[in-house]
Protein backbone atom coordinates (compact mmCIF):
# COMPACT_ATOMS: atom_id res chain seq x y z
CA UNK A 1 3.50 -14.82 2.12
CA UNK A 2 0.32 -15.78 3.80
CA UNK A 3 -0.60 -17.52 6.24
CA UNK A 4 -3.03 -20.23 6.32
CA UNK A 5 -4.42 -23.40 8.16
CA UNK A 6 -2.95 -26.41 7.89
CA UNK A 7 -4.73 -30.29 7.18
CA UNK A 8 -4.94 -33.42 8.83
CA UNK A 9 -5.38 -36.25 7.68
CA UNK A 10 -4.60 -40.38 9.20
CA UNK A 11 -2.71 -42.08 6.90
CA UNK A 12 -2.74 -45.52 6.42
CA UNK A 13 -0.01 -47.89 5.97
CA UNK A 14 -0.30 -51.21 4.05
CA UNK A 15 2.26 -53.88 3.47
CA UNK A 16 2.30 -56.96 0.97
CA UNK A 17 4.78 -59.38 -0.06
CA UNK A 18 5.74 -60.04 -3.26
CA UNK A 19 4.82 -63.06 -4.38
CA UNK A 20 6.70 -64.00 -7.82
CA UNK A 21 4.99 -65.88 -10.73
CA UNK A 22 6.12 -69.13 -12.43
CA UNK A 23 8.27 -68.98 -15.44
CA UNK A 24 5.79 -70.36 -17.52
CA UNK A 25 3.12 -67.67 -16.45
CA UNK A 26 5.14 -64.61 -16.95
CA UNK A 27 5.43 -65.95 -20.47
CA UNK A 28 2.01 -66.36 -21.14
CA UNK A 29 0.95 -63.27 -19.89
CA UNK A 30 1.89 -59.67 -17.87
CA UNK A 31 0.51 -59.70 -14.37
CA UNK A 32 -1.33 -56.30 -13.33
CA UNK A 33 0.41 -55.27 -9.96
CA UNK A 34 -2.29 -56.08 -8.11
CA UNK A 35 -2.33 -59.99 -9.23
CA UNK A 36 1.44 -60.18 -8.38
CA UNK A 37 0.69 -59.99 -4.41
CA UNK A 38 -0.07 -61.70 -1.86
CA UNK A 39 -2.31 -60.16 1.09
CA UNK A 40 -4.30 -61.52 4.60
CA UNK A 41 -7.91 -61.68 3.88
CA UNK A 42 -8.91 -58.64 5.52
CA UNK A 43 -7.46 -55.96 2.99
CA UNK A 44 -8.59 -56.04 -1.00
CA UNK A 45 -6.70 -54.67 -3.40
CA UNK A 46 -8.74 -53.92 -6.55
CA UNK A 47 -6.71 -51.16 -8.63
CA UNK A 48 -3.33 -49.72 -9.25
CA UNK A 49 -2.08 -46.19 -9.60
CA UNK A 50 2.08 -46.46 -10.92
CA UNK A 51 4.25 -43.78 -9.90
CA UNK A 52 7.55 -44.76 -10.80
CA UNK A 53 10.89 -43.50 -8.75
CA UNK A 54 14.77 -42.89 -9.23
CA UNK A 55 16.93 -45.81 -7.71
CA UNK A 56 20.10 -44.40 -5.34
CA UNK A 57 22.76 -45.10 -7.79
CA UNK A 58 25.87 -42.61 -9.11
CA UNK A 59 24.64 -39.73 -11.35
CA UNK A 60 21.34 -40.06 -10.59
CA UNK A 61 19.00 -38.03 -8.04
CA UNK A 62 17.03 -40.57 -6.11
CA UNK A 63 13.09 -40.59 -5.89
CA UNK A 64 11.04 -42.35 -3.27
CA UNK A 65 7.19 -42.18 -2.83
CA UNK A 66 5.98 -41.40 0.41
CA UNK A 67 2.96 -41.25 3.05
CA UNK A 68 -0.38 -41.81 1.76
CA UNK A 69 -3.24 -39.94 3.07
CA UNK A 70 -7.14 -40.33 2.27
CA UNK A 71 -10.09 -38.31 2.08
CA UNK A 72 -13.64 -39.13 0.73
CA UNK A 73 -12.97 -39.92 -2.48
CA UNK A 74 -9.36 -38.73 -3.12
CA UNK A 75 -6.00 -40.16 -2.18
CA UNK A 76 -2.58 -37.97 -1.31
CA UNK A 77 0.41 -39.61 -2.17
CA UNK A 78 3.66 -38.15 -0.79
CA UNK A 79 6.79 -38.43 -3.44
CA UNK A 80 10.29 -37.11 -3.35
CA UNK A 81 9.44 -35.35 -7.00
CA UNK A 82 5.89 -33.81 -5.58
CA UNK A 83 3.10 -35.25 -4.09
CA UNK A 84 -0.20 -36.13 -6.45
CA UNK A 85 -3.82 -36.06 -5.71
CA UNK A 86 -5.53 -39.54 -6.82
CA UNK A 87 -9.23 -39.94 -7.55
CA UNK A 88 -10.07 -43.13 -6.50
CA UNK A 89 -13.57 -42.76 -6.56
CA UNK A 90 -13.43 -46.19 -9.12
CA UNK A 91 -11.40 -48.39 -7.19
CA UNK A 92 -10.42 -50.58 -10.13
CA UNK A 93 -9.89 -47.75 -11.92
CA UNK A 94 -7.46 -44.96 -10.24
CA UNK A 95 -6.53 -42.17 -12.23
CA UNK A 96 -4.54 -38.78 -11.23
CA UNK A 97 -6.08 -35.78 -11.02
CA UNK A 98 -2.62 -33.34 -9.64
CA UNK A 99 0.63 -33.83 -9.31
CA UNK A 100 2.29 -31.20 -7.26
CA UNK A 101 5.52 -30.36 -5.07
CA UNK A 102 7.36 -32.64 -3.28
CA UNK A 103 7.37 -34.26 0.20
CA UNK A 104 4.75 -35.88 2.80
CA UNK A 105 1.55 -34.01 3.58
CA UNK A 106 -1.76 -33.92 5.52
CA UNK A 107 -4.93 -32.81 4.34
CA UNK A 108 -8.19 -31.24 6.48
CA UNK A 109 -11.10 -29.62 4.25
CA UNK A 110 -9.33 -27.74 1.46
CA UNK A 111 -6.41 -27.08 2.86
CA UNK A 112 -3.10 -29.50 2.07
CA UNK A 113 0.08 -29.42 4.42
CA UNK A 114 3.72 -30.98 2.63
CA UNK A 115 6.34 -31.56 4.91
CA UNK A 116 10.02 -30.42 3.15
CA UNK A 117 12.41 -32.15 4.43
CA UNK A 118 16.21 -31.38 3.25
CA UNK A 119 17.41 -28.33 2.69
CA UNK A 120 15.95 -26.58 -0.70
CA UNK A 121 19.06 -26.29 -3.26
CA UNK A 122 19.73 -23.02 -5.48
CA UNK A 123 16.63 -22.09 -8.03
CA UNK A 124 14.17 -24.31 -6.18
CA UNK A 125 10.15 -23.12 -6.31
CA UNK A 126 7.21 -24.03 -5.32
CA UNK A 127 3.66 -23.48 -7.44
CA UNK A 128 5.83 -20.70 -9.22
CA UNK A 129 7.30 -19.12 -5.99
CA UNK A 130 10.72 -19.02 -5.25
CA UNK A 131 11.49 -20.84 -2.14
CA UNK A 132 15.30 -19.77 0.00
CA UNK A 133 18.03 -21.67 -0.63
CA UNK A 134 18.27 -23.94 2.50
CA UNK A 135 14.54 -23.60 3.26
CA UNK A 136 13.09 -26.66 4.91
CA UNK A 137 9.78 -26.95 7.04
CA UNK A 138 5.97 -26.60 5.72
CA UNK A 139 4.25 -25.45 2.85
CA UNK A 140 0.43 -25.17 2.83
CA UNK A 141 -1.90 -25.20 -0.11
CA UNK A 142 -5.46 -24.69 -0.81
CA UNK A 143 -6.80 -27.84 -2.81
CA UNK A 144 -10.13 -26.22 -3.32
CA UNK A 145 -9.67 -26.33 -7.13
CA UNK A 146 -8.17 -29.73 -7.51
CA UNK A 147 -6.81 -29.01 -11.02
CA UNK A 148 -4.92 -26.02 -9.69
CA UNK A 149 -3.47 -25.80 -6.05
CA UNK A 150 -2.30 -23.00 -4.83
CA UNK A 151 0.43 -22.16 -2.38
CA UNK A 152 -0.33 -19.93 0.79
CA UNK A 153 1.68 -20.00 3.40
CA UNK A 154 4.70 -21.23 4.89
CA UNK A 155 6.55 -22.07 8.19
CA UNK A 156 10.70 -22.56 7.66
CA UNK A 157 11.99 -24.56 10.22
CA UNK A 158 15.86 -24.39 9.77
CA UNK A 159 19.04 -23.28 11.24
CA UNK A 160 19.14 -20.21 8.65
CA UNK A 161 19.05 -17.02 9.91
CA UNK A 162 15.41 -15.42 9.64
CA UNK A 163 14.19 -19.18 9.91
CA UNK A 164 10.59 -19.08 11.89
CA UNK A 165 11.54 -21.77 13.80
CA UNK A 166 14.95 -23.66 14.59
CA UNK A 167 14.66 -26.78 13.48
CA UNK A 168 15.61 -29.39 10.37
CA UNK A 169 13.04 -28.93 8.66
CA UNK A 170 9.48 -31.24 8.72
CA UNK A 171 9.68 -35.30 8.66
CA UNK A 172 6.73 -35.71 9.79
CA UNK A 173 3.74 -33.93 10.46
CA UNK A 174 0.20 -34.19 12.61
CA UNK A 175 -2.76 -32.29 12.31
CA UNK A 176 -5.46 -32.05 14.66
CA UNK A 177 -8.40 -29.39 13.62
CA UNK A 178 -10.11 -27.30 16.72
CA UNK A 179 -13.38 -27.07 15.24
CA UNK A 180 -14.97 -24.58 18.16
CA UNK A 181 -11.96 -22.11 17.27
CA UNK A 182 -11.75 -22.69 13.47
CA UNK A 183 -8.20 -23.52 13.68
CA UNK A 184 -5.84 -26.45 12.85
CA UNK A 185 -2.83 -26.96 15.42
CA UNK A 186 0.29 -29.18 13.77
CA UNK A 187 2.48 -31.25 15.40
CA UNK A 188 5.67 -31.38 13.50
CA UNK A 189 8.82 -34.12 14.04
CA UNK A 190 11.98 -32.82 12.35
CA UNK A 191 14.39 -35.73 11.48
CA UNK A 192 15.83 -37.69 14.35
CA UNK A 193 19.82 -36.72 13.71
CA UNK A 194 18.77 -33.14 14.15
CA UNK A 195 21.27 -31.63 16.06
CA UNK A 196 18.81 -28.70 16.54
CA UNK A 197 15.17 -28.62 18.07
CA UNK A 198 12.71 -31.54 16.31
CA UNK A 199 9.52 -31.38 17.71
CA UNK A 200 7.36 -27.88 17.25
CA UNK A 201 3.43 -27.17 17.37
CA UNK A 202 2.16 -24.39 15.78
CA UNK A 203 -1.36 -23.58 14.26
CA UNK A 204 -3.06 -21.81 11.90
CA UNK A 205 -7.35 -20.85 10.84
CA UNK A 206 -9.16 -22.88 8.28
C-alpha cells in the first residue's frame, strides 16, 4: 500500500452544561439542541449536526464520537463507527457530506490522517481494503473528492510481528506540515497503559 502525507489540523474543544427545561415547556414544545444549553458569552452556538452513539451496556458494541477538527468550511468529526466530514459552510444549517472509517483524525490540504486505536478484529476493512487482524496505528486518506475518500497509506503501530512500528496503536495524533520540504511530520501518542513504546514521529510528502 502507498504511502502518503499525513494532515494536521488544531482541534477545538468546547464544553456546555446542560441546562434542563421546565415541565411545562417540554410539553409545549421540543427544544432544538442548541436551545437546551447553556454557554459563557464568548462562544455561539447557532446549528446542530446529531450523530447518535451506542451506550456501554451487555450485548451491545459501544459508540463514542470523538475529536473534532476544522478546516475552511468543513468540519471532521472523529466517531468510534467512522469519522464524517461536515459542511458547515451554513452555520444554522449543518449537513454531512461523508461519513467514513472510524477513529480520531487530522486533516492538512487534501490529505486526512485517522488514528485506530484497538486492535482491528477478524474481517475488518477500510474504504474496501482489508485491514490485519490486530492492526492498530494510522490510516491516511486523500479527501480531494469529498464524496469519495480514498485510502493510501498506512503506518501499523502494534506488537504484531511485521508491525512498522512497536507500539499500541494511535490515540492521538499531531501534525505539523514542513512547507520548504513538502512534507508533513506526525507526532503520534499511543494509549497511556501501553506496555510497549507510545510516542513515535514519522512523516510523509503532501
Amino acid at each position: 500500500m502507498p504511502r502518503k502525507g499525513f494532515g494536521e489540523l488544531t482541534a477545538t474543544l468546547a464544553v456546555c452544561v446542560l441546562a434542563l427545561p421546565s415541565a411545562a415547556l417540554a410539553q409545549k414544545r421540543q427544544l432544538p439542541p442548541v436551545e437546551t444549553v447553556t454557554y459563557t458569552k464568548n462562544p455561539c452556538p447557532q446549528g446542530y449536526s446529531p450523530m447518535g452513539n451506542t451506550p456501554n451496556l451487555p450485548e451491545l458494541t459501544f459508540t463514542a464520537n470523538s475529536d473534532l477538527a476544522f478546516w475552511g468550511k468543513l468540519a471532521f468529526q472523529g466517531h468510534y463507527d467512522g469519522f464524517r466530514i461536515v459542511n458547515i459552510a451554513s452555520p444554522t444549517n449543518p449537513r454531512d457530506a461523508v461519513r467514513g472509517q472510524p477513529g480520531g483524525h487530522r486533516r492538512h490540504e487534501d490529505i486526512l490522517v485517522r488514528a485506530w486505536n484497538s486492535p482491528a478484529p477478524a474481517g475488518s476493512t477500510c474504504d474496501g481494503q482489508p485491514v490485519p487482524t490486530g492492526f492498530e496505528g494510522v490510516h491516511s486518506f486523500d479527501i480531494s473528492d469529498l464524496d469519495d475518500p480514498v485510502l493510501v497509506g498506512s503506518v501499523e503501530i502494534s506488537t504484531r510481528a511485521g508491525a512498522d512500528a512497536l507500539g499500541c496503536g494511535s490515540h492521538t495524533i499531531t501534525g505539523v506540515p514542513d512547507l520548504d520540504s513538502n512534507t508533513l511530520v506526525i507526532y503520534n501518542q499511543s494509549a497511556c497503559t501501553c506496555p510497549a513504546e507510545a510516542f513515535h514521529v514519522f512523516e510523509g510528502t503532501t
